[in-house]
C-alpha atoms as a PDB file:
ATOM      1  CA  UNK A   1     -42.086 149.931 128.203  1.00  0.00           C
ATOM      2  CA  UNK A   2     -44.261 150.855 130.803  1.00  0.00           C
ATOM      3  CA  UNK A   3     -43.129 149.835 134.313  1.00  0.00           C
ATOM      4  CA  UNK A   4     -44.953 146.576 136.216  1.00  0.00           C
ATOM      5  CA  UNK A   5     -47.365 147.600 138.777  1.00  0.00           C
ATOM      6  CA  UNK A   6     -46.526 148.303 142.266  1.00  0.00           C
ATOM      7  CA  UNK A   7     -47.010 144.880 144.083  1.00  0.00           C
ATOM      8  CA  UNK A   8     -48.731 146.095 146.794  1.00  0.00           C
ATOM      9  CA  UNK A   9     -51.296 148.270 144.388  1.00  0.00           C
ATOM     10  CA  UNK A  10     -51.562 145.229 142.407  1.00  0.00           C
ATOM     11  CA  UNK A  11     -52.261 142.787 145.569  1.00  0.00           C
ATOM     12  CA  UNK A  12     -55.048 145.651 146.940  1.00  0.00           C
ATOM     13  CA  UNK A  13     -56.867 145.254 142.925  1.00  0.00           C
ATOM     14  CA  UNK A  14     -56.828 141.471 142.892  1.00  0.00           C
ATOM     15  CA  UNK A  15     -58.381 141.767 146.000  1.00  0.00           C
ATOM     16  CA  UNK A  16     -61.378 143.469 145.018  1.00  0.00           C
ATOM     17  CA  UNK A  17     -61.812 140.926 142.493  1.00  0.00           C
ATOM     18  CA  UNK A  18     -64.764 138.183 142.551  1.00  0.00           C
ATOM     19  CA  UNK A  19     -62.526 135.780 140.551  1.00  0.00           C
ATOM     20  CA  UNK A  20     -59.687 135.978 142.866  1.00  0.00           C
ATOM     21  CA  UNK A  21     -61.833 135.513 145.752  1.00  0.00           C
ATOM     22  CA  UNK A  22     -61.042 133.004 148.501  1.00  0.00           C
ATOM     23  CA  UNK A  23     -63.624 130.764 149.790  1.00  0.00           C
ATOM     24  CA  UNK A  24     -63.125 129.633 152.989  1.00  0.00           C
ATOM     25  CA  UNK A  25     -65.726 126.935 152.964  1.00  0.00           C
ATOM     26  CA  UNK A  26     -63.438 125.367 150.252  1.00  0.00           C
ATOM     27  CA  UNK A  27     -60.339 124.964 152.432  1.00  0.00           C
ATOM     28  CA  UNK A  28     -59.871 121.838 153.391  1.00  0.00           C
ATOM     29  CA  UNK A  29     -60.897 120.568 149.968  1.00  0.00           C
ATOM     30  CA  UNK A  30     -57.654 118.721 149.601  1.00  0.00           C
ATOM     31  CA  UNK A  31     -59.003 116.517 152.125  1.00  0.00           C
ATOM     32  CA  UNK A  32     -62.304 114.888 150.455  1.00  0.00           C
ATOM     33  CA  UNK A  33     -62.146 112.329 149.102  1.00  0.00           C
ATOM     34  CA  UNK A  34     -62.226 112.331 145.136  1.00  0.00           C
ATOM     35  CA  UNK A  35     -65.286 111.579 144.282  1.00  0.00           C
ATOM     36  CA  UNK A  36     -66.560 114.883 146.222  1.00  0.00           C
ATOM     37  CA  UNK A  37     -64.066 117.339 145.056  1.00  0.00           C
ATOM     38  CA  UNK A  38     -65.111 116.184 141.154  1.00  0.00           C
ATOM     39  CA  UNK A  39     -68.998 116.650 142.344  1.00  0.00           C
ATOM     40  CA  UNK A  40     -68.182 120.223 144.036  1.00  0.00           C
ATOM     41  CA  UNK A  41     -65.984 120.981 140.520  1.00  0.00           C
ATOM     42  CA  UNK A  42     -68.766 120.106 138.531  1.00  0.00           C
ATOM     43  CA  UNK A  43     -71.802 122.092 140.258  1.00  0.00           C
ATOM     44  CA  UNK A  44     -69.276 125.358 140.019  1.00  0.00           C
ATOM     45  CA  UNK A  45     -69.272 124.503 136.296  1.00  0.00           C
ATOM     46  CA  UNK A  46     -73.165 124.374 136.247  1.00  0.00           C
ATOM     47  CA  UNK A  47     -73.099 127.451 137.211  1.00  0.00           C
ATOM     48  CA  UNK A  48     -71.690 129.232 133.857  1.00  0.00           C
ATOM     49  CA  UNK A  49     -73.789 128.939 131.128  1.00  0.00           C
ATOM     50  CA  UNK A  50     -76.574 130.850 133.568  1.00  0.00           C
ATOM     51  CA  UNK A  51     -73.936 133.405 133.833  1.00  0.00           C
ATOM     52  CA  UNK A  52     -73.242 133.245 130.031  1.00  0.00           C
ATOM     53  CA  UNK A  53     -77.153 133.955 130.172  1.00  0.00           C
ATOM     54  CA  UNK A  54     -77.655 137.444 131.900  1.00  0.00           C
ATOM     55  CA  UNK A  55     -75.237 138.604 129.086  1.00  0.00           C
ATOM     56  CA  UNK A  56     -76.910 136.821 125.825  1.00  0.00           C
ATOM     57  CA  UNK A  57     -78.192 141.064 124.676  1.00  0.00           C
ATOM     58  CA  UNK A  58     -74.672 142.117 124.710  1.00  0.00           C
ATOM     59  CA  UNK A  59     -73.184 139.435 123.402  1.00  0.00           C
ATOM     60  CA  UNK A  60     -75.911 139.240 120.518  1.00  0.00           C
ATOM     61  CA  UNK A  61     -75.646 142.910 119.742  1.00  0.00           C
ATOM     62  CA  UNK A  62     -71.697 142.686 119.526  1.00  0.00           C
ATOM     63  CA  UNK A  63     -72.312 139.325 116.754  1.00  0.00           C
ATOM     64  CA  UNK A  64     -74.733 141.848 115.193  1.00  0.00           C
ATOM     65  CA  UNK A  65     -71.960 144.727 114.397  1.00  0.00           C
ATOM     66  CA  UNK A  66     -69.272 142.404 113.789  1.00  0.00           C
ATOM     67  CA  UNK A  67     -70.877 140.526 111.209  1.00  0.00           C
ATOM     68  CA  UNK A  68     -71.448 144.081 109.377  1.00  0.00           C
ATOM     69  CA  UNK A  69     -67.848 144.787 109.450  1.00  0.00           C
ATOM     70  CA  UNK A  70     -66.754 141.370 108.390  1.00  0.00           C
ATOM     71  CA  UNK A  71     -69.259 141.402 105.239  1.00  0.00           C
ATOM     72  CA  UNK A  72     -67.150 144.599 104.059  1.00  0.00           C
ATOM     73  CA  UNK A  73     -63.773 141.663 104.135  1.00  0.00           C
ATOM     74  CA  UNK A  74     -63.192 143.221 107.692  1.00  0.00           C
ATOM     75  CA  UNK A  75     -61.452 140.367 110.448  1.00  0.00           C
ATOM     76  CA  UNK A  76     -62.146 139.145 113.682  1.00  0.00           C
ATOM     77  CA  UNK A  77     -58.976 139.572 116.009  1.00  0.00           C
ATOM     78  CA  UNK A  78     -58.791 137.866 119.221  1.00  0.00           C
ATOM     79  CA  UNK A  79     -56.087 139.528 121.748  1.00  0.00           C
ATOM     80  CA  UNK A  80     -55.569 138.329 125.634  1.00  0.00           C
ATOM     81  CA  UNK A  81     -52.855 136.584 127.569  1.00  0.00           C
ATOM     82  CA  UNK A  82     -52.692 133.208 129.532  1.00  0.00           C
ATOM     83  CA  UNK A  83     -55.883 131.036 128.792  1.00  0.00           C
ATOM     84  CA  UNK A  84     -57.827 133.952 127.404  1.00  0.00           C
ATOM     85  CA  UNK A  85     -55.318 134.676 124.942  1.00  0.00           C
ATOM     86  CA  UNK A  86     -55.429 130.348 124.708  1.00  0.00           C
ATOM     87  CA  UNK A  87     -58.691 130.610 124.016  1.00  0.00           C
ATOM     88  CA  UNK A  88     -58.518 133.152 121.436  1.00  0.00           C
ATOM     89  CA  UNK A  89     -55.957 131.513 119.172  1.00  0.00           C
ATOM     90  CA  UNK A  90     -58.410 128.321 119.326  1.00  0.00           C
ATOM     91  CA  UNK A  91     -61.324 129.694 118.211  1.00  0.00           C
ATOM     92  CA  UNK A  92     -59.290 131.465 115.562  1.00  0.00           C
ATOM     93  CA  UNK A  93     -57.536 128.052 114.517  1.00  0.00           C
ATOM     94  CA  UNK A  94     -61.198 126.077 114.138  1.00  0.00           C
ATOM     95  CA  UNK A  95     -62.403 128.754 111.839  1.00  0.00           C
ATOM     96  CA  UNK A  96     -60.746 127.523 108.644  1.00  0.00           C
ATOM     97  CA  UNK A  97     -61.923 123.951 108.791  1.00  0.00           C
ATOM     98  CA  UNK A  98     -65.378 124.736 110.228  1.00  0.00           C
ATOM     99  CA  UNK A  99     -66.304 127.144 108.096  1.00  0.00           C
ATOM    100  CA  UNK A 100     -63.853 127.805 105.234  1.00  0.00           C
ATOM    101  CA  UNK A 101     -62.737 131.422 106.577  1.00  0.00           C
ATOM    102  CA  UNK A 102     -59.419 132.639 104.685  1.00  0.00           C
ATOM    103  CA  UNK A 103     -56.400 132.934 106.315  1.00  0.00           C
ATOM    104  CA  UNK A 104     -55.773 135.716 108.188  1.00  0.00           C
ATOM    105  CA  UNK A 105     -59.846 136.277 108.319  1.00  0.00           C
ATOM    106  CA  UNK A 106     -60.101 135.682 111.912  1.00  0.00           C
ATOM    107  CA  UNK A 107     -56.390 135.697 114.413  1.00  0.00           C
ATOM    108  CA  UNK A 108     -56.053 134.678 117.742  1.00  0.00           C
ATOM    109  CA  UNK A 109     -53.031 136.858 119.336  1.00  0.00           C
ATOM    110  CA  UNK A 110     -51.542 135.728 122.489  1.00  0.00           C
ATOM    111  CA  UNK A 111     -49.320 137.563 124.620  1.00  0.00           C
ATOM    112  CA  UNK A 112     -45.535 136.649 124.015  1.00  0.00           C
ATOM    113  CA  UNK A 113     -46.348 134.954 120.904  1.00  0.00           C
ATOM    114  CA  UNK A 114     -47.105 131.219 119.257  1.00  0.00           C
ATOM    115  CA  UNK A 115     -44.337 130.315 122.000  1.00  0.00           C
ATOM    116  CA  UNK A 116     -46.970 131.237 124.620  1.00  0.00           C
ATOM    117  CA  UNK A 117     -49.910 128.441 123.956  1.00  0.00           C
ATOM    118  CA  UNK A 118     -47.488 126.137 125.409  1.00  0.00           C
ATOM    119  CA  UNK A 119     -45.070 128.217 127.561  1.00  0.00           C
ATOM    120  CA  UNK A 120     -45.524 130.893 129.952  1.00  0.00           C
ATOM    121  CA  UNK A 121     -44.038 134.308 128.876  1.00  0.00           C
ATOM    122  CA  UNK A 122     -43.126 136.559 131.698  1.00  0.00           C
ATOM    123  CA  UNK A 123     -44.109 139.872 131.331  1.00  0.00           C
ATOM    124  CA  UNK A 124     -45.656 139.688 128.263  1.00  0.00           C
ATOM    125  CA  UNK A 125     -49.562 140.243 130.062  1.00  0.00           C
ATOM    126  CA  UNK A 126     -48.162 143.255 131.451  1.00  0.00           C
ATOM    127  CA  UNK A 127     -47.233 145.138 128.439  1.00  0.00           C
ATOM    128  CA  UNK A 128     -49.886 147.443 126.353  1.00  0.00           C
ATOM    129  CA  UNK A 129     -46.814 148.427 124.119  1.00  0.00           C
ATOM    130  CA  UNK A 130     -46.443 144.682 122.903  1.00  0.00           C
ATOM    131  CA  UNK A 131     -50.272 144.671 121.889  1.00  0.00           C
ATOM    132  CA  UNK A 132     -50.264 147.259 120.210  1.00  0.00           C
ATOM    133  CA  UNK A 133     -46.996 146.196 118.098  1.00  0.00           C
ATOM    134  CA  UNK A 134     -49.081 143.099 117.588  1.00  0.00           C
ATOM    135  CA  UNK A 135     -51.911 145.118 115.975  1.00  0.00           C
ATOM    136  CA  UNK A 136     -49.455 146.945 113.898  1.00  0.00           C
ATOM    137  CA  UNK A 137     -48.084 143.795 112.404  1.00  0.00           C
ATOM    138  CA  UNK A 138     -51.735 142.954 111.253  1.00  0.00           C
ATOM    139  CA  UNK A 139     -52.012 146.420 109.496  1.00  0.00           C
ATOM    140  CA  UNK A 140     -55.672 147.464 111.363  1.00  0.00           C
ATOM    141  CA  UNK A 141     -58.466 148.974 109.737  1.00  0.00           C
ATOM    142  CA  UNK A 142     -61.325 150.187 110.443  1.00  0.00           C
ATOM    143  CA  UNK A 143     -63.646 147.537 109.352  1.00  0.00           C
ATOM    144  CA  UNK A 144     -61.789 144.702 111.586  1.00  0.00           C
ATOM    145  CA  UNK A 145     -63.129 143.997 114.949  1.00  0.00           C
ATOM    146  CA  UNK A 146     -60.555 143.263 118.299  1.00  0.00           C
ATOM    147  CA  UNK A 147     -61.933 141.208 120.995  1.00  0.00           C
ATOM    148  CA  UNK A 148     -60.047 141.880 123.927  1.00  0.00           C
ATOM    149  CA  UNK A 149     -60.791 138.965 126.238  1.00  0.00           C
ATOM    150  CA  UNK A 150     -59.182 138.953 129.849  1.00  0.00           C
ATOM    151  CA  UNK A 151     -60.823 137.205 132.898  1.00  0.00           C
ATOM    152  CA  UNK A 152     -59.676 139.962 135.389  1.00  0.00           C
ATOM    153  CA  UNK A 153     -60.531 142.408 133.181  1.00  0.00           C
ATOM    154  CA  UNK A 154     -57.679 144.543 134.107  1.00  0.00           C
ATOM    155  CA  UNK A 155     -54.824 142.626 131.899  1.00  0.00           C
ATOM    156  CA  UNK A 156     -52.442 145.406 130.563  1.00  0.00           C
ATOM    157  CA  UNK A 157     -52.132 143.478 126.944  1.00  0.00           C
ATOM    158  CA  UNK A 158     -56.130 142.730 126.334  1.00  0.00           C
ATOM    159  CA  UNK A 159     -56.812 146.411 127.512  1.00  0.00           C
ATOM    160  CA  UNK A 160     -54.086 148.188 125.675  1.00  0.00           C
ATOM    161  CA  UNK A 161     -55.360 145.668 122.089  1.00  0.00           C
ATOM    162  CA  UNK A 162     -58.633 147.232 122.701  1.00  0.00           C
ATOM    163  CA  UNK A 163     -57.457 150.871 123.385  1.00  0.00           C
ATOM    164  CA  UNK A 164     -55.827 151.232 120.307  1.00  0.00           C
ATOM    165  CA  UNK A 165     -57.860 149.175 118.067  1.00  0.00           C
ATOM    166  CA  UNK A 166     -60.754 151.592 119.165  1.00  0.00           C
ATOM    167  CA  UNK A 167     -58.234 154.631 118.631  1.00  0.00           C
ATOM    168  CA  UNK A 168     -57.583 153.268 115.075  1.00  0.00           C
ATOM    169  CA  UNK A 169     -61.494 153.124 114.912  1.00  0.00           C
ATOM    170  CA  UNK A 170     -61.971 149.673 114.469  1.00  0.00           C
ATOM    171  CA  UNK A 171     -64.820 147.662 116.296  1.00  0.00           C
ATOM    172  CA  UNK A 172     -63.756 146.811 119.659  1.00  0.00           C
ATOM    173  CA  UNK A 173     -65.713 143.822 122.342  1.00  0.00           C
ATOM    174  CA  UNK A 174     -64.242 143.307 125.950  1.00  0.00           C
ATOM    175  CA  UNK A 175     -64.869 139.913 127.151  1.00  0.00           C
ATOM    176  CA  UNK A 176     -64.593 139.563 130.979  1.00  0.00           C
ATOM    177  CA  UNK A 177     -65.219 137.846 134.072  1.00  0.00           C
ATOM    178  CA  UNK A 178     -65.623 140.722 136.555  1.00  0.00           C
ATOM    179  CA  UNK A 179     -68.368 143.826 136.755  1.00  0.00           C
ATOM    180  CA  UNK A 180     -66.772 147.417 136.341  1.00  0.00           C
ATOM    181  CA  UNK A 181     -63.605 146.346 134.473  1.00  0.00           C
ATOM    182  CA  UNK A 182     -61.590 148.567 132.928  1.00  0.00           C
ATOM    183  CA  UNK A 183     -61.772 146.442 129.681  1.00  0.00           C
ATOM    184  CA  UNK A 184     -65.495 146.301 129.031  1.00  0.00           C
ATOM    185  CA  UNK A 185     -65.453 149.941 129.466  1.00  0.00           C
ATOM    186  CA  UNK A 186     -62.631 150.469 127.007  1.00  0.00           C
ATOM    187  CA  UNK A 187     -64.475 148.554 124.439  1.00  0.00           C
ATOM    188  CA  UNK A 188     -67.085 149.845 122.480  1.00  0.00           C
ATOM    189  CA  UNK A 189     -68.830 146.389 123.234  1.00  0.00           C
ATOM    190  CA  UNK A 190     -68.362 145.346 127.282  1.00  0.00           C
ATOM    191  CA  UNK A 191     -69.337 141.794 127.841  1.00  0.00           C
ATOM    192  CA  UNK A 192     -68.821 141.007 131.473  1.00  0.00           C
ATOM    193  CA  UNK A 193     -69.742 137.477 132.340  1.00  0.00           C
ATOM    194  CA  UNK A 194     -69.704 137.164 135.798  1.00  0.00           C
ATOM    195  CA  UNK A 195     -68.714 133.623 137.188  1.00  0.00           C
ATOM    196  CA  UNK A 196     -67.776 134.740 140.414  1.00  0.00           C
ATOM    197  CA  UNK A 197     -65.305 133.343 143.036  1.00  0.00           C
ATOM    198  CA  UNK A 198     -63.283 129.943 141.952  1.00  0.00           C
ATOM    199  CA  UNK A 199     -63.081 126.738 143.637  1.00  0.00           C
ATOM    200  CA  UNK A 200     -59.165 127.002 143.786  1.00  0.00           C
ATOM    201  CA  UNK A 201     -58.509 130.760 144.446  1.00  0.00           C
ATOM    202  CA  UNK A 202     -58.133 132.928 141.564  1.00  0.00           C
ATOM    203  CA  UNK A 203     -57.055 130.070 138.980  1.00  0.00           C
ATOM    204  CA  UNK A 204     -59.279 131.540 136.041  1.00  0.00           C
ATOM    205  CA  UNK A 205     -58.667 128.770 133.789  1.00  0.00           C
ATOM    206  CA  UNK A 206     -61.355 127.308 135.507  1.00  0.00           C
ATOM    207  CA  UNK A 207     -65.197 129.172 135.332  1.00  0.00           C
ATOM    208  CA  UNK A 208     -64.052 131.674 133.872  1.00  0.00           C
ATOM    209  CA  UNK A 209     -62.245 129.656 131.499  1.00  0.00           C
ATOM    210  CA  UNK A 210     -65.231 128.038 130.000  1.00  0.00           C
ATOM    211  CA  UNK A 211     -67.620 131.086 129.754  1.00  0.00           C
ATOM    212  CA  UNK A 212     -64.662 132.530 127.737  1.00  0.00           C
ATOM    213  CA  UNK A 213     -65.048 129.615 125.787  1.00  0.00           C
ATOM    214  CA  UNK A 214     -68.791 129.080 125.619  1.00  0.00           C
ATOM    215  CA  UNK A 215     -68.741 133.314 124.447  1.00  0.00           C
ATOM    216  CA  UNK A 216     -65.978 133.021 121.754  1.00  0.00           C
ATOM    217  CA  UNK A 217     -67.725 130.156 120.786  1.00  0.00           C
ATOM    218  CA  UNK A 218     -71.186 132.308 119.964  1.00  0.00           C
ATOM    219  CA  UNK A 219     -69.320 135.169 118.387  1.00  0.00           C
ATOM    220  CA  UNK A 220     -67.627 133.347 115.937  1.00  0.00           C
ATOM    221  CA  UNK A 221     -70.448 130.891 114.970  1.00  0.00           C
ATOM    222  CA  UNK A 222     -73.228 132.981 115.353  1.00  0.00           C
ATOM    223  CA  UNK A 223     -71.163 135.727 112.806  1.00  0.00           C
ATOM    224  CA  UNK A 224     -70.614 132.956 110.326  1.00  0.00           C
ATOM    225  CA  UNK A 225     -74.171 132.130 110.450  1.00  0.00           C
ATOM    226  CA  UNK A 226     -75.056 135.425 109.817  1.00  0.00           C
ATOM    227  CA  UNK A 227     -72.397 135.714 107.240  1.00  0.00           C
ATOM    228  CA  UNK A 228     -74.127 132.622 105.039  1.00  0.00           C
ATOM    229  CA  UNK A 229     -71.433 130.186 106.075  1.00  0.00           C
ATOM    230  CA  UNK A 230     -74.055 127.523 107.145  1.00  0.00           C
ATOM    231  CA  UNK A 231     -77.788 126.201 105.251  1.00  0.00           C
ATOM    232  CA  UNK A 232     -80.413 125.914 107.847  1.00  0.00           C
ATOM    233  CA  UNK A 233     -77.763 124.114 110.667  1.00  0.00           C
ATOM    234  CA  UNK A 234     -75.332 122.242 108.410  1.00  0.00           C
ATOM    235  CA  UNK A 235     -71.689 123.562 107.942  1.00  0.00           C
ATOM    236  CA  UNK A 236     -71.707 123.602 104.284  1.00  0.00           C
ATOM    237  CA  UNK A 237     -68.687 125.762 104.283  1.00  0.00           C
ATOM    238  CA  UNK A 238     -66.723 123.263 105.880  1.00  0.00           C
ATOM    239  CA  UNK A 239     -63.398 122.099 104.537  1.00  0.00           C
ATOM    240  CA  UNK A 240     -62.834 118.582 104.017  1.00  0.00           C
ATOM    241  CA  UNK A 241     -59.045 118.002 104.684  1.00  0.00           C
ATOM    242  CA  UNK A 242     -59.207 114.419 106.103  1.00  0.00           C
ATOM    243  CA  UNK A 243     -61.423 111.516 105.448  1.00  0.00           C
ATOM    244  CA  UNK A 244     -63.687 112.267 108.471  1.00  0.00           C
ATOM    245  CA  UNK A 245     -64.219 115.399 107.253  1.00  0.00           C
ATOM    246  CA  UNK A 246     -64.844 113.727 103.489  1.00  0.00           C
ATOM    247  CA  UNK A 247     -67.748 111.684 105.140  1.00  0.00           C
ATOM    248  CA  UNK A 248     -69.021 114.631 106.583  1.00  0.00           C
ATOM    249  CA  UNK A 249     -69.106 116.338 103.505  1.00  0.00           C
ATOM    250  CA  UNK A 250     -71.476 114.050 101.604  1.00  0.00           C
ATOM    251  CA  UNK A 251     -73.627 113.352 104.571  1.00  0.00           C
ATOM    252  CA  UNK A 252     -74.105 117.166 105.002  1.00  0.00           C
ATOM    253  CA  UNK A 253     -74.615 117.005 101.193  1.00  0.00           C
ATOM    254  CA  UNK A 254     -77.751 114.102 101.907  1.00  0.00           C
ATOM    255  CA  UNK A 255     -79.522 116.215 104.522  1.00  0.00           C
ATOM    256  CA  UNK A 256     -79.721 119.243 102.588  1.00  0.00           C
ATOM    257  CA  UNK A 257     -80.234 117.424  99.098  1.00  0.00           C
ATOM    258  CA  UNK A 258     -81.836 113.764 100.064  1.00  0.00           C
ATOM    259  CA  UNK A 259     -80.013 112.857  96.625  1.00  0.00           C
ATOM    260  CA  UNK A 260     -78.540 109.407  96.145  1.00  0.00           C
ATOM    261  CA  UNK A 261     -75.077 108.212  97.111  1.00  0.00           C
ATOM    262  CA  UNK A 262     -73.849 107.922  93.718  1.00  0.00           C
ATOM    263  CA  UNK A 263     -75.249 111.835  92.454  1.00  0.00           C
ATOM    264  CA  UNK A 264     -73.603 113.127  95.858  1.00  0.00           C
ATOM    265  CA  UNK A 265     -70.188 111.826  94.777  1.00  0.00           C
ATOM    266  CA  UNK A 266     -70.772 113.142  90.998  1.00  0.00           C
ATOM    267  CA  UNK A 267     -72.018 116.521  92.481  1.00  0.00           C
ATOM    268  CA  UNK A 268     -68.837 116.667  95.068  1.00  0.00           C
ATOM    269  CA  UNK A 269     -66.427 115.762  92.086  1.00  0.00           C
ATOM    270  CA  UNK A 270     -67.948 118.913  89.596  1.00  0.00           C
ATOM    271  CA  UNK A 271     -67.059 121.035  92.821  1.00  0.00           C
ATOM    272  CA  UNK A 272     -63.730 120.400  93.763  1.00  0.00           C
ATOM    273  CA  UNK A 273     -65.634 118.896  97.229  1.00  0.00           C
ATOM    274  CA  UNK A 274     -67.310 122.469  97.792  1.00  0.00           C
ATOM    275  CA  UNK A 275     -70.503 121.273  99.551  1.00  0.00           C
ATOM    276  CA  UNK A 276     -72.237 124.701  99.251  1.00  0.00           C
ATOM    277  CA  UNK A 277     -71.671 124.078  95.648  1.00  0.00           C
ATOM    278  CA  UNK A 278     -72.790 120.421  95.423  1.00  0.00           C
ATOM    279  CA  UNK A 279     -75.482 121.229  97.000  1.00  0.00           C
ATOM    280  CA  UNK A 280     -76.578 123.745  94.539  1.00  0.00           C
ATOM    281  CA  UNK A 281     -75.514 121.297  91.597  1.00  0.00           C
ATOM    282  CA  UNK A 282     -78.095 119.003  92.998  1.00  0.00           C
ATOM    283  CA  UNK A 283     -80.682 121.147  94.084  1.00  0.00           C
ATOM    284  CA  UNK A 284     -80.606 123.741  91.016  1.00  0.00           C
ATOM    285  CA  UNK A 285     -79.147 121.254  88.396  1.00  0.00           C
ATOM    286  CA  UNK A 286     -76.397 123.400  86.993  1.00  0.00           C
ATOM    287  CA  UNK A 287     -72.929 122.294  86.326  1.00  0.00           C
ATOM    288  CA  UNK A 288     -70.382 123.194  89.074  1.00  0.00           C
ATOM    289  CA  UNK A 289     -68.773 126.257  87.420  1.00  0.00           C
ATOM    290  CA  UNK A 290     -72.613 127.836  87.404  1.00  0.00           C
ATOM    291  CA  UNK A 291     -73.064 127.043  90.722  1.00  0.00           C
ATOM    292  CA  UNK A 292     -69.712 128.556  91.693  1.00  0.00           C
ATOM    293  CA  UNK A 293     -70.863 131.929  90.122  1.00  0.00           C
ATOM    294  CA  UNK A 294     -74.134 132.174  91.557  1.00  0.00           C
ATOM    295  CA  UNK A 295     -73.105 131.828  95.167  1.00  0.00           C
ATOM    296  CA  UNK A 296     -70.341 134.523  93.866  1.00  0.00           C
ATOM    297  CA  UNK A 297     -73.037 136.746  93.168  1.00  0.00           C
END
């Protein structure tokens, strides 16, 4: 294990951090009433998607290259700590019922472990050794992609994921929140959204929370789409595991088809409730095992 950094050496980084800066015209916030602090909260949170913005190239060109890898059966590997590492395991948990990805196709890993969504796990940010055990457990190749993401930019566990993942010659991204961090330039991809100081010092679950978010969100949609996982902007991939999701089904069936009620349940019934496939029943008139094997080929 490599040792903790020196405190001091630590304090002097954070310092030179945007996202840790302190904002002295925020210091008696505690003091307005509500109503303020919530319209203050909410104009900093304005301010991210124009951040998200100034990035949309990078991000774009990093959808572009994962989507090749992920065509060859390559995955998309999310690795951070804290809320980034949250974030990851999110994004990575929506995938299946969104858009029917396998398991293991896209992983969130968290520092410390499933016991970390809920719990903090001392230490476990600070090691480069436990990421890269992590990565090991998920047997790498080189068609797989790891998306560091760390709002600092500097965490030991999202930096050491994407230093061996890139050493292993997979695809690597670094999602961050500050300019000139060592994780964007570890990563063959750097994506450094800059949201700048936060209304309470340095909590990063906060601005720099959501553009995490609103990024992960792009890379794994915007791969799908280019993957064939939607038609036009319906989710016909999705998987219908609970009677919301059922309704969904046929009504995504109805925009794409315009059939009737009664040939959408017929066409969902042939397909074992594969829209993709219902869709083609109805649109191609085939039987469901033909439609099967022509979106196989």
């Amino acid at each position: 294990m490599t040792s903790t950094p020196h405190h001091p050496d630590l304090r002097s980084q954070l310092e030179t951090l945007t996202t840790e800066a302190f904002r002295p015209e925020l210091a008696e916030i505690d003091q307005l009433p509500t109503l303020d602090i919530a319209r203050l909260m909410n104009g900093e949170d304005a301010t991210v998607p124009a951040a998200v913005a100034e990035r949309l190239p990078e991000i774009a060109a990093a959808i572009d290259a994962v989507a090749v890898r992920m065509a060859r059966g390559g995955r998309l590997i999310y690795a951070g700590a804290g809320t980034a590492g949250r974030l990851g395991v999110l994004d990575a948990s929506e995938c299946p019922p969104t858009f029917n990805t396998g398991p293991g196709q896209v992983v969130g890993l968290i520092a410390g472990g499933p016991d970390a969504m809920v719990t903090s796990i001392e230490g476990a940010e600070d090691s480069p050794e436990l990421a890269r055990a992590d990565l090991d457990a998920l047997a790498l190749t080189a068609d797989d992609t790891v998306v560091g993401v760390s709002a600092s930019g500097r965490t030991p566990y999202a930096v050491g994921a994407v230093e061996y993942a890139r050493s292993l010659g997979a695809l690597t991204v670094g999602l961050a929140c500050n300019r000139d961090s060592a994780l964007a330039a570890a990563a063959e991809h750097g994506i450094e959204v800059v949201t700048g100081p936060e209304l309470l010092t340095g909590s990063t679950r906060l601005k720099a929370g959501t553009a995490q978010k609103l990024v992960l969100n792009m890379l794994s949609t915007i791969t799908m789409i280019r993957l064939g996982k939607t038609y036009g902007n319906l989710m016909v991939d999705v998987r219908a595991s609970n009677e919301k999701l059922r309704a969904r089904s046929r009504r995504i069936v109805a925009l794409a088809t315009g059939a009737a009620d009664d040939d959408i349940e017929r066409a969902l019934t042939a397909t074992d409730g594969e829209v993709k496939h219902a869709i083609l029943v109805l649109l191609a008139d085939v039987d469901g095992p033909t439609a099967a094997r022509l979106l196989a080929e």
